[in-house]
C-alpha atoms as a PDB file:
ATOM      1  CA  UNK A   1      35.192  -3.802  19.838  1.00  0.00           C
ATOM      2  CA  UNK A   2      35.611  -7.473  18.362  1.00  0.00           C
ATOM      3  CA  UNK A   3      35.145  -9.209  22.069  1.00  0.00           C
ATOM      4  CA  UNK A   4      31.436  -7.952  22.652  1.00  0.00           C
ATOM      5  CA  UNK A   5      28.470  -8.496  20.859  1.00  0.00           C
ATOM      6  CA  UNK A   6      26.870  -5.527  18.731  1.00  0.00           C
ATOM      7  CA  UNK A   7      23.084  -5.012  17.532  1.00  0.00           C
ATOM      8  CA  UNK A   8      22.381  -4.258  14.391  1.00  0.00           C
ATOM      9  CA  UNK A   9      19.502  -1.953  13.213  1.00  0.00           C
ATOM     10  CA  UNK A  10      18.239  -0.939   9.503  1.00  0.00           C
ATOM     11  CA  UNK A  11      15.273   0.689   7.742  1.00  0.00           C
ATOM     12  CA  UNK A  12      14.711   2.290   3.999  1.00  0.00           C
ATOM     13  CA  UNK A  13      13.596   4.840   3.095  1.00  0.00           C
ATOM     14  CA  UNK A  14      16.150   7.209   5.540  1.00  0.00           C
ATOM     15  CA  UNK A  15      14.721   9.498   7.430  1.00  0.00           C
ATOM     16  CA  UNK A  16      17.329  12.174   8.882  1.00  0.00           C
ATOM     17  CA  UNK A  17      16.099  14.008  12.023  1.00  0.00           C
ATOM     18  CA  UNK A  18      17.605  17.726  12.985  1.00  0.00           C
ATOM     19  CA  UNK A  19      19.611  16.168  15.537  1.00  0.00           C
ATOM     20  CA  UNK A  20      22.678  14.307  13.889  1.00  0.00           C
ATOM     21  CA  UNK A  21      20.936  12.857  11.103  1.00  0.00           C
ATOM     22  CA  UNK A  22      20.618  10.409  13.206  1.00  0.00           C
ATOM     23  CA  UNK A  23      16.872   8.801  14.020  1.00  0.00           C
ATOM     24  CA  UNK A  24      16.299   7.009  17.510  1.00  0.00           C
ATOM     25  CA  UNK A  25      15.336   3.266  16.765  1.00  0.00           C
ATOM     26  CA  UNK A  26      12.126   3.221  18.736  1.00  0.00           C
ATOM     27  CA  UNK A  27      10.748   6.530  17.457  1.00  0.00           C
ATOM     28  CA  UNK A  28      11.607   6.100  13.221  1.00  0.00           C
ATOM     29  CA  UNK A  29       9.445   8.804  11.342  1.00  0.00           C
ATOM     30  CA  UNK A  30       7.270   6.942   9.375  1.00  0.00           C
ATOM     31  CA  UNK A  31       3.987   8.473   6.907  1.00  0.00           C
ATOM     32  CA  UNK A  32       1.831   7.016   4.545  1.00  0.00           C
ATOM     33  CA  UNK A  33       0.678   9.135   1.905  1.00  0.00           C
ATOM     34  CA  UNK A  34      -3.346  10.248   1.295  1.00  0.00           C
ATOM     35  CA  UNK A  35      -3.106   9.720  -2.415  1.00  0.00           C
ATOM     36  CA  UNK A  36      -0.954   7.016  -4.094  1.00  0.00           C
ATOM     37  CA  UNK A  37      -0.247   7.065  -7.439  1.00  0.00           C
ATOM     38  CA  UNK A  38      -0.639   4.594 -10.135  1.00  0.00           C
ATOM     39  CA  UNK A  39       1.734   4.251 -13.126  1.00  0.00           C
ATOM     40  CA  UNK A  40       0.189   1.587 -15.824  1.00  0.00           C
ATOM     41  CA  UNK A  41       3.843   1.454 -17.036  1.00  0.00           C
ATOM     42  CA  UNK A  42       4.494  -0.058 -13.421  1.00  0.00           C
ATOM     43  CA  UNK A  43       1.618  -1.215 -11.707  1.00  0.00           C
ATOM     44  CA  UNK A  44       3.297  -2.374  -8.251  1.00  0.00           C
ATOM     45  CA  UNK A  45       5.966   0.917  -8.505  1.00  0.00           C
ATOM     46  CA  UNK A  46       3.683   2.834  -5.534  1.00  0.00           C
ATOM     47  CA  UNK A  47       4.325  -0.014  -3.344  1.00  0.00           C
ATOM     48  CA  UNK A  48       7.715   0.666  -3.385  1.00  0.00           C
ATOM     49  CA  UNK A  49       7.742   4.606  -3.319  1.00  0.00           C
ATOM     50  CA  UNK A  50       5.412   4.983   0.060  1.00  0.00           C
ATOM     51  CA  UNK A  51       6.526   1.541   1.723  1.00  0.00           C
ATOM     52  CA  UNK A  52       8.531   0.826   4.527  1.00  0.00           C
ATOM     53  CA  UNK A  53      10.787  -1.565   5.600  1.00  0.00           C
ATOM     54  CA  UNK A  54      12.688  -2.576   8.437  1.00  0.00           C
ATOM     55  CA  UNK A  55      15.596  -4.903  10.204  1.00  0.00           C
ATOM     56  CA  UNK A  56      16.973  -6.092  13.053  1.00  0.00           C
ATOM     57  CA  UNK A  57      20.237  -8.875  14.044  1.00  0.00           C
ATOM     58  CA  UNK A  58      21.229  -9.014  17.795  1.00  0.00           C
ATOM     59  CA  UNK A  59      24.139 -10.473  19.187  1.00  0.00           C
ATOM     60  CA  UNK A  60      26.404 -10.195  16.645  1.00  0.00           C
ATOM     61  CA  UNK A  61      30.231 -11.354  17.266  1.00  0.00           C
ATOM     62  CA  UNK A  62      32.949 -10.388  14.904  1.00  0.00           C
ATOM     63  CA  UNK A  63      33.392 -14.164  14.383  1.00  0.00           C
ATOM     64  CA  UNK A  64      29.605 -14.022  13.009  1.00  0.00           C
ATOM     65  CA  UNK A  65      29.765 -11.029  10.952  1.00  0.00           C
ATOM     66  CA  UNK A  66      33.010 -12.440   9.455  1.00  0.00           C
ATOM     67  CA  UNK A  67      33.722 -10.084   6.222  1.00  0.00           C
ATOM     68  CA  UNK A  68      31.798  -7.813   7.834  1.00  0.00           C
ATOM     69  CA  UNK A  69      28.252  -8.680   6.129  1.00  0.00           C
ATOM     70  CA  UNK A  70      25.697  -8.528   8.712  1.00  0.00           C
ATOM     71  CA  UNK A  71      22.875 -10.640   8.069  1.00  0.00           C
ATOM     72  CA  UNK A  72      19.823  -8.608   7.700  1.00  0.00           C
ATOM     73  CA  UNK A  73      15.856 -10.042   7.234  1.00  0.00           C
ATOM     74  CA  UNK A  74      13.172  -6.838   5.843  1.00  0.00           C
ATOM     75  CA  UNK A  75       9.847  -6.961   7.209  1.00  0.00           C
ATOM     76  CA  UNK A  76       7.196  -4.439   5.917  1.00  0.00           C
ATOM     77  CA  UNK A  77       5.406  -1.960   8.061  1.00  0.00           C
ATOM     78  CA  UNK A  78       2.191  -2.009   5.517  1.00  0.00           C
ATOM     79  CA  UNK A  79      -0.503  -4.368   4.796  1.00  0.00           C
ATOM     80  CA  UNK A  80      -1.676  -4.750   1.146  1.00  0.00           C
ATOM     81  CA  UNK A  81      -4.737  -4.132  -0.129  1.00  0.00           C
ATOM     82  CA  UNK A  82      -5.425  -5.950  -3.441  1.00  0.00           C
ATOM     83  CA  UNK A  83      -8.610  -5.211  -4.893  1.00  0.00           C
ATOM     84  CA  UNK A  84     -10.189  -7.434  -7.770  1.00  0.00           C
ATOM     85  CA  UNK A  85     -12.524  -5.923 -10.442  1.00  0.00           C
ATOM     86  CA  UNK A  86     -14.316  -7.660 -12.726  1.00  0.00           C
ATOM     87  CA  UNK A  87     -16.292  -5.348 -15.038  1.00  0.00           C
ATOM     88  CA  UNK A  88     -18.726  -5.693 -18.003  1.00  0.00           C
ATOM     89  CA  UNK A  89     -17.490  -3.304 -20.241  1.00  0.00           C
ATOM     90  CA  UNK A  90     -13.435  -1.885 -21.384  1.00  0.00           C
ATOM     91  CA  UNK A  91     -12.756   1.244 -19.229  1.00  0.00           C
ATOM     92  CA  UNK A  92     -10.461   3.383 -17.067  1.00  0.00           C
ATOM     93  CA  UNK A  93     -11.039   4.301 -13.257  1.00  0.00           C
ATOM     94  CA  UNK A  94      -9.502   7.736 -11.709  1.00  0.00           C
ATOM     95  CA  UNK A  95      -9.117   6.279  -8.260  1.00  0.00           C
ATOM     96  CA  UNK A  96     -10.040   3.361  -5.737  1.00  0.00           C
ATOM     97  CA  UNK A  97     -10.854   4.680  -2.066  1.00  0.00           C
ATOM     98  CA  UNK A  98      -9.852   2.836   1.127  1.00  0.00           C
ATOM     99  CA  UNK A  99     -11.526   4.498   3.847  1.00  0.00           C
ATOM    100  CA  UNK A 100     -12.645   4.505   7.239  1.00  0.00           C
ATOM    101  CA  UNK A 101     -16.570   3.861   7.480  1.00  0.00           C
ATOM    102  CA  UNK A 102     -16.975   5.983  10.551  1.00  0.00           C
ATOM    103  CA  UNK A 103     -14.502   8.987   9.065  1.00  0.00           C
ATOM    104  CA  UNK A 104     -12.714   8.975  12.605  1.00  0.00           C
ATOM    105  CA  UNK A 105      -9.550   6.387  11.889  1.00  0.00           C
ATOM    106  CA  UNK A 106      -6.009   7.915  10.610  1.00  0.00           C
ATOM    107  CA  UNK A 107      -6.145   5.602   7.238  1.00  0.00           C
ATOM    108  CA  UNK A 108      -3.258   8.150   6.223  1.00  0.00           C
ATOM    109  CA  UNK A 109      -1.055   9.587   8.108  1.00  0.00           C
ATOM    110  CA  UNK A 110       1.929  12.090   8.345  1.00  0.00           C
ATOM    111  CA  UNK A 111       4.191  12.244  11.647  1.00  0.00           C
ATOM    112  CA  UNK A 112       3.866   8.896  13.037  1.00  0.00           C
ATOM    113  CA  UNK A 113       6.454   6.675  14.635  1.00  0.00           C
ATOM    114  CA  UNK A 114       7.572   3.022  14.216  1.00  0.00           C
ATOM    115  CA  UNK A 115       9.939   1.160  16.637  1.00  0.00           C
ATOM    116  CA  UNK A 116      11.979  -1.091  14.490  1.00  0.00           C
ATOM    117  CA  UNK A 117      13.151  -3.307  17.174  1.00  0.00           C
ATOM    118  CA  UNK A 118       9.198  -4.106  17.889  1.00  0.00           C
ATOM    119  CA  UNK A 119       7.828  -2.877  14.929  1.00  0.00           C
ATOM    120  CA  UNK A 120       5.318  -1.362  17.063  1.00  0.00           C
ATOM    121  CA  UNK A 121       4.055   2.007  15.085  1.00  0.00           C
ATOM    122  CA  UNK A 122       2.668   5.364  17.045  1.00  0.00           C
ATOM    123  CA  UNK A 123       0.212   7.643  15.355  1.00  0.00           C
ATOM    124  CA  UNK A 124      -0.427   9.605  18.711  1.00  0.00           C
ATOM    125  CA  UNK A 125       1.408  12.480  17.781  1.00  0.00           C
ATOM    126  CA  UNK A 126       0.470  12.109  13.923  1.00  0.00           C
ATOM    127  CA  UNK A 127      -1.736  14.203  11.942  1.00  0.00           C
ATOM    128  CA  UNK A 128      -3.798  11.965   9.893  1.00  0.00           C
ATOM    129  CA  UNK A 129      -7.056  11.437   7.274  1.00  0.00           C
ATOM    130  CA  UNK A 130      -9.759   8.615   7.120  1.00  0.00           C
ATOM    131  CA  UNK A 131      -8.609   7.957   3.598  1.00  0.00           C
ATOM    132  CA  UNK A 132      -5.797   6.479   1.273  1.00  0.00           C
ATOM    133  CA  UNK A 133      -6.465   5.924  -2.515  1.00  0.00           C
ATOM    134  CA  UNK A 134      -4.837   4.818  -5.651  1.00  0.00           C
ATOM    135  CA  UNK A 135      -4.958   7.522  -8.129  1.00  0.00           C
ATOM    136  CA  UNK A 136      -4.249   7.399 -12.029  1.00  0.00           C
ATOM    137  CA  UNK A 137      -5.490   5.833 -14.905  1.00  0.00           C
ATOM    138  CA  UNK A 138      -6.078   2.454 -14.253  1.00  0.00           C
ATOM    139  CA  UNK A 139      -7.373  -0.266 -17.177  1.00  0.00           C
ATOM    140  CA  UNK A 140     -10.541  -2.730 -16.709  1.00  0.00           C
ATOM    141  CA  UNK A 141     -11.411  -5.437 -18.950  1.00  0.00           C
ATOM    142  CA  UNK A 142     -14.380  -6.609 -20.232  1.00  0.00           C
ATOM    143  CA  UNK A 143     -15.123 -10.076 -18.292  1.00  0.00           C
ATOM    144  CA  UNK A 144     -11.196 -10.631 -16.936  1.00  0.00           C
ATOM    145  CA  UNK A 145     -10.863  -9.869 -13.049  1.00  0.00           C
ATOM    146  CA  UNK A 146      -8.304  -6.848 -12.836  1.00  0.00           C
ATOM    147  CA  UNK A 147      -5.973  -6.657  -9.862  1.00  0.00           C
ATOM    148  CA  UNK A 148      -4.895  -2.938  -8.057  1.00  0.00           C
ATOM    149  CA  UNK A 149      -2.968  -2.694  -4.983  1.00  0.00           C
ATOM    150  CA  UNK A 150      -2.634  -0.315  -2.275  1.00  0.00           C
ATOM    151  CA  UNK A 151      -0.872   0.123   0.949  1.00  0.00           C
ATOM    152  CA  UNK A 152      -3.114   0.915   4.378  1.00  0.00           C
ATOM    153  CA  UNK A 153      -2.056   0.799   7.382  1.00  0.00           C
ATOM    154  CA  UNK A 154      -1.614  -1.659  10.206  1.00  0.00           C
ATOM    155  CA  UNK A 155      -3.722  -2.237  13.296  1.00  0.00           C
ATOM    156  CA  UNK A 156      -7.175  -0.940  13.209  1.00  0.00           C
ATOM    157  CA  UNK A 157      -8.933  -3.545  15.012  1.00  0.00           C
ATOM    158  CA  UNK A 158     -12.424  -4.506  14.645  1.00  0.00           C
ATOM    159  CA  UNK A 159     -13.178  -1.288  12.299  1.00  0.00           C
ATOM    160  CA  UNK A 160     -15.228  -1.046   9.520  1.00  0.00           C
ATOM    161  CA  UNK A 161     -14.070  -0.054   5.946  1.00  0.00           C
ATOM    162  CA  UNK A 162     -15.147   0.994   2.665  1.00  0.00           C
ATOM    163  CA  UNK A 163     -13.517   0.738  -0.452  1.00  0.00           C
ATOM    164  CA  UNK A 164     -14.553   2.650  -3.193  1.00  0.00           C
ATOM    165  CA  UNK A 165     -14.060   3.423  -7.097  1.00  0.00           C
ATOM    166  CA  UNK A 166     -14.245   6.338  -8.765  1.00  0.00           C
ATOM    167  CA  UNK A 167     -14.752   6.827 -12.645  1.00  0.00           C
ATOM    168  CA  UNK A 168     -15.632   9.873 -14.759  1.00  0.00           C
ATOM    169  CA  UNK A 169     -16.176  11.576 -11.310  1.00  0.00           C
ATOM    170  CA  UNK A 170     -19.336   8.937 -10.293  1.00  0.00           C
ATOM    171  CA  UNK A 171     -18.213   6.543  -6.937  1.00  0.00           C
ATOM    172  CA  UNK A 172     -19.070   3.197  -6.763  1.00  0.00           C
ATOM    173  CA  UNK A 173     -18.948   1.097  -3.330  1.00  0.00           C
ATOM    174  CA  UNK A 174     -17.250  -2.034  -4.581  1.00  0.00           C
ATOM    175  CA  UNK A 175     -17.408  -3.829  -0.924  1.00  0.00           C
ATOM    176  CA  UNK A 176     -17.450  -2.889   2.387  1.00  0.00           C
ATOM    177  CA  UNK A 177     -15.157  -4.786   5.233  1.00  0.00           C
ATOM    178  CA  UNK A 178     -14.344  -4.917   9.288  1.00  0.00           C
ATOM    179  CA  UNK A 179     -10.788  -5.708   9.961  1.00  0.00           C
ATOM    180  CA  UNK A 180      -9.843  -8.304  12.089  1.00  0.00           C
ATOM    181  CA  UNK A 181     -10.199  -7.887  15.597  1.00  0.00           C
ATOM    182  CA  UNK A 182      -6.299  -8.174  16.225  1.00  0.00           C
ATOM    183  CA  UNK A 183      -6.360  -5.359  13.527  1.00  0.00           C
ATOM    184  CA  UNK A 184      -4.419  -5.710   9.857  1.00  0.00           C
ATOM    185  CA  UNK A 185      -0.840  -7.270   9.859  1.00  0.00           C
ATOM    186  CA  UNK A 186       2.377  -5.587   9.183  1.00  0.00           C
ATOM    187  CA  UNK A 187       3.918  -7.485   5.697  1.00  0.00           C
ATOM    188  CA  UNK A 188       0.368  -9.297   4.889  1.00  0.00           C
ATOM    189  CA  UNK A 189      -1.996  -8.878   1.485  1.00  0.00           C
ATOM    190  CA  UNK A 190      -5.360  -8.809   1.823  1.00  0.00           C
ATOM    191  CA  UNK A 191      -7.741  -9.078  -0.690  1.00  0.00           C
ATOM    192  CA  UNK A 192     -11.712  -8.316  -2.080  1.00  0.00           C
ATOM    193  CA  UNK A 193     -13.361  -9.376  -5.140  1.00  0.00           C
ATOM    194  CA  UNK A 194     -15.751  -7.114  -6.818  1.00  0.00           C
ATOM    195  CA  UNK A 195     -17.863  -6.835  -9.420  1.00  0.00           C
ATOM    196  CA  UNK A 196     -18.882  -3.385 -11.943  1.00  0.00           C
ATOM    197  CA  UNK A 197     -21.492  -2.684 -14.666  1.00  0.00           C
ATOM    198  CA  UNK A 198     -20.146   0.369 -16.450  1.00  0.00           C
ATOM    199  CA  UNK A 199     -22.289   2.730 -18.056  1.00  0.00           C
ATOM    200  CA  UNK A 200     -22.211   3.004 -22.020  1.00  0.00           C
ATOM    201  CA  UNK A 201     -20.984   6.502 -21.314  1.00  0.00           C
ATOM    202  CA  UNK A 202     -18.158   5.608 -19.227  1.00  0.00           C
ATOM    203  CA  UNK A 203     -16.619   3.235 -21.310  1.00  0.00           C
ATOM    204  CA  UNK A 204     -13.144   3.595 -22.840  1.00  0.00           C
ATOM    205  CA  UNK A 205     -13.227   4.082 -26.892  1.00  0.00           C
ATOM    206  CA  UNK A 206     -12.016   1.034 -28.891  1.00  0.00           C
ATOM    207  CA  UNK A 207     -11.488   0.654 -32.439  1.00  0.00           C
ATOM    208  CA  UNK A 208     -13.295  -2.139 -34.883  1.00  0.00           C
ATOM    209  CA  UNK A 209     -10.248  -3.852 -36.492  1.00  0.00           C
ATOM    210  CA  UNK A 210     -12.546  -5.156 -39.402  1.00  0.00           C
ATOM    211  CA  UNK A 211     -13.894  -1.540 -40.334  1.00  0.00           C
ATOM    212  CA  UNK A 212     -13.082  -1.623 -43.382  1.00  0.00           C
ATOM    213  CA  UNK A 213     -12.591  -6.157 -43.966  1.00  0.00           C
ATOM    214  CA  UNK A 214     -12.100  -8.868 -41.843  1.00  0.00           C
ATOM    215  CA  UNK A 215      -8.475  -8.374 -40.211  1.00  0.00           C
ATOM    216  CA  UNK A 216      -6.570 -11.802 -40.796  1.00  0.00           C
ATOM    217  CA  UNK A 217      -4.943 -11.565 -36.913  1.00  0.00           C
ATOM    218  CA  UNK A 218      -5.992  -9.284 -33.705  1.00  0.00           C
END
């Protein structure tokens, strides 16, 4: 039909349904994972593997879409977490813990819903934990602020969070923080700055370059 105007509708990753393969626009299946995992080869590659995007153009006319290109803007469905470290000693953590303080909130979720022409998202019908974490072998350095980033989820008003580290099996609180009272926003980072003393014990090994005589570069 090249006389009306059309509405255009997109999201990644697909999610086929049992009817069709087709998903209804206001009810897109949508999860976020308990456990993300971290890759030192690519730090920011979990972002991509348990995000979600979505888009929407209205009123399209075949004049408009020309070529047919349709002009499409991505918004994300997650917040960020970024979480500084600054420690006092080289090591490796097994996992940083965003979690609800109260144990009651779906921090994770399988089974939810997102309307991508709102971007409204539904966990009533979702089975869900209090917890998402980053999970791998992550790098600290001595004195240098380290940066790790998560997804959580939107919403969430006025609750209170914990984030956590884990190393060697011991947890750590690293800070503790209420979300805004019109709850986390879709798309936006947010960020806290903590500080670690690592035990002796739970450092990572290193190796003296001048074992043996002064090294002449490092």
């Amino acid at each position: 039909d090249m006389e009306s105007l059309h509405d255009f509708y997109a999201y990644y990753p697909y999610a086929a349904t049992a009817v069709d393969a087709q998903a209804d626009l206001h009810a897109v299946p949508v999860s976020l994972p308990a456990v993300q995992v971290y890759d030192e080869a690519d730090p920011m590659g979990h972002l991509a593997d348990n995000g979600f995007i979505y888009a929407k153009t209205e009123g399209q006319s075949r004049e408009i879409v020309g070529n047919g290109s349709v002009p499409l803007k991505f918004s994300h469905l997650f917040p960020v977490l970024e979480v500084r470290i600054t420690a006092d000693r080289f090591a490796f953590l097994d996992r940083i813990v965003f979690r609800s303080k109260t144990g009651t909130s779906k921090v994770s979720f399988e089974g939810g819903k997102v309307d991508i022409e709102t971007g409204n998202l539904d966990l009533s019908g979702a089975e869900g934990g209090p917890s998402t974490s980053l999970e791998g072998s992550m790098p600290l350095l001595m004195s240098v602020p380290v940066s790790f980033c998560l997804l959580m989820p939107p919403g969430h008003g006025g609750e209170d969070f914990v984030i956590e580290a884990v190393i060697n099996g011991k947890t750590v609180t690293l800070a503790e923080r209420t979300a805004p009272e019109e709850g986390f926003a879709a798309g936006k980072a947010y960020y806290v700055n903590a500080s670690m003393s690592i035990d002796e014990s739970d450092t990572a090994p290193v190796v003296y370059l001048s074992a043996e005589e002064t090294a002449n570069t490092y």
